[in-house]
Protein backbone atom coordinates (compact mmCIF):
# COMPACT_ATOMS: atom_id res chain seq x y z
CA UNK A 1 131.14 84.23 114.87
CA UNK A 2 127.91 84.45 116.25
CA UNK A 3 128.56 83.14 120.17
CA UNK A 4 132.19 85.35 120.35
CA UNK A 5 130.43 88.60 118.81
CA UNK A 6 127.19 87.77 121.01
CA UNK A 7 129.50 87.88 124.29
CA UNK A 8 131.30 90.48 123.22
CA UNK A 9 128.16 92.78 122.69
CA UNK A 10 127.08 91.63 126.13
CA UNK A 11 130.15 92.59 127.97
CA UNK A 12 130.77 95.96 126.76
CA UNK A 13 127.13 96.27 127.43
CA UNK A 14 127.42 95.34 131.22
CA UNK A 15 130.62 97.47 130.95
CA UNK A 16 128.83 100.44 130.22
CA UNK A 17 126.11 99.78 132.29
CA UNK A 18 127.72 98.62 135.41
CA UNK A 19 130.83 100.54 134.94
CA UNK A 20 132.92 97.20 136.32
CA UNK A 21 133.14 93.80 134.99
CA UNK A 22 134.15 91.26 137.20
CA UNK A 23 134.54 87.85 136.95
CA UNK A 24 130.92 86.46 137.60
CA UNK A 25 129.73 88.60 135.18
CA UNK A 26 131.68 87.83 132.57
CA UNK A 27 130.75 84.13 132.91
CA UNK A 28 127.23 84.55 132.96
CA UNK A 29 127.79 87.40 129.98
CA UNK A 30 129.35 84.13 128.34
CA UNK A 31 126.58 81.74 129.12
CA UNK A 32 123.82 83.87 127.84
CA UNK A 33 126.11 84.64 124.25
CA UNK A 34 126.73 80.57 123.59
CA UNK A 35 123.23 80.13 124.76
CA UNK A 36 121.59 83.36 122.34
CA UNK A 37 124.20 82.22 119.61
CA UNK A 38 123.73 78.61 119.52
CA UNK A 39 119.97 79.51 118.85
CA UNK A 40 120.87 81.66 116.20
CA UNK A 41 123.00 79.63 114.31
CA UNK A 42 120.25 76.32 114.58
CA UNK A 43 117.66 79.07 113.07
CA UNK A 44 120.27 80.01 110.40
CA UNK A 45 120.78 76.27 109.65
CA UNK A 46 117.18 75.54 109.13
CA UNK A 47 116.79 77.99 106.77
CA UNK A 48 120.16 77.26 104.72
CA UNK A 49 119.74 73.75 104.48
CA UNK A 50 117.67 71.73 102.22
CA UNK A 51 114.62 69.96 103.41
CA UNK A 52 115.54 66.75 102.54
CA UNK A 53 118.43 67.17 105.15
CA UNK A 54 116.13 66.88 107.84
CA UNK A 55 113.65 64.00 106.52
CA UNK A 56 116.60 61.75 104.84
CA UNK A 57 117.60 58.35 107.35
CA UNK A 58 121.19 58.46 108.49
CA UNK A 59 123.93 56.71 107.05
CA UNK A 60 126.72 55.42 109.16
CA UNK A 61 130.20 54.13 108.77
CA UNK A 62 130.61 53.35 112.26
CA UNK A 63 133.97 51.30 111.24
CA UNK A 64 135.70 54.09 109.32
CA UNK A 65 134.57 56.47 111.98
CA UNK A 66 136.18 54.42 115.08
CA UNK A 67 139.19 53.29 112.90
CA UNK A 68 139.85 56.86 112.30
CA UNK A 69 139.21 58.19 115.76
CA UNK A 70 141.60 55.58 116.82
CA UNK A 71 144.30 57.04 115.19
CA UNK A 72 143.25 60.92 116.46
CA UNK A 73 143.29 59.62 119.80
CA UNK A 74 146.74 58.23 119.68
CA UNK A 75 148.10 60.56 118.14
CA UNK A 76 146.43 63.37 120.72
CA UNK A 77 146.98 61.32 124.17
């Protein structure tokens, strides 16, 4: 929710300022939302999440994981 409503804000902001939206700004009012939102939600993730998220080793299941990606992919292409 945070990158659409950050865009959002932006583009009725250039709307009022600039009185016209055009393409070109419209991508670059979406480039600056994903960037400022994606920043906001990795701050709101470091403070939600426990600390021993972030110190604990990885475990992976790399032949569950490509087993069931297999079967996304086939079904999807």
């Amino acid at each position: 929710m945070a990158i659409p409503g950050t865009t959002l804000i932006l583009l009725v902001a250039a709307g009022n300022w600039l009185g016209n939206v055009n393409a070109g700004i419209a991508i670059t009012c979406f480039g600056i939302g994903s960037v400022v939102g994606t920043v906001l939600c990795a701050i709101a993730f470091k403070r939600t999440s426990p600390h021993q998220v972030f110190s604990t080793t990885p475990d992976y299941h790399r032949a569950e994981w490509l087993r069931e990606c297999g079967y996304f992919m086939g079904s999807v292409f």
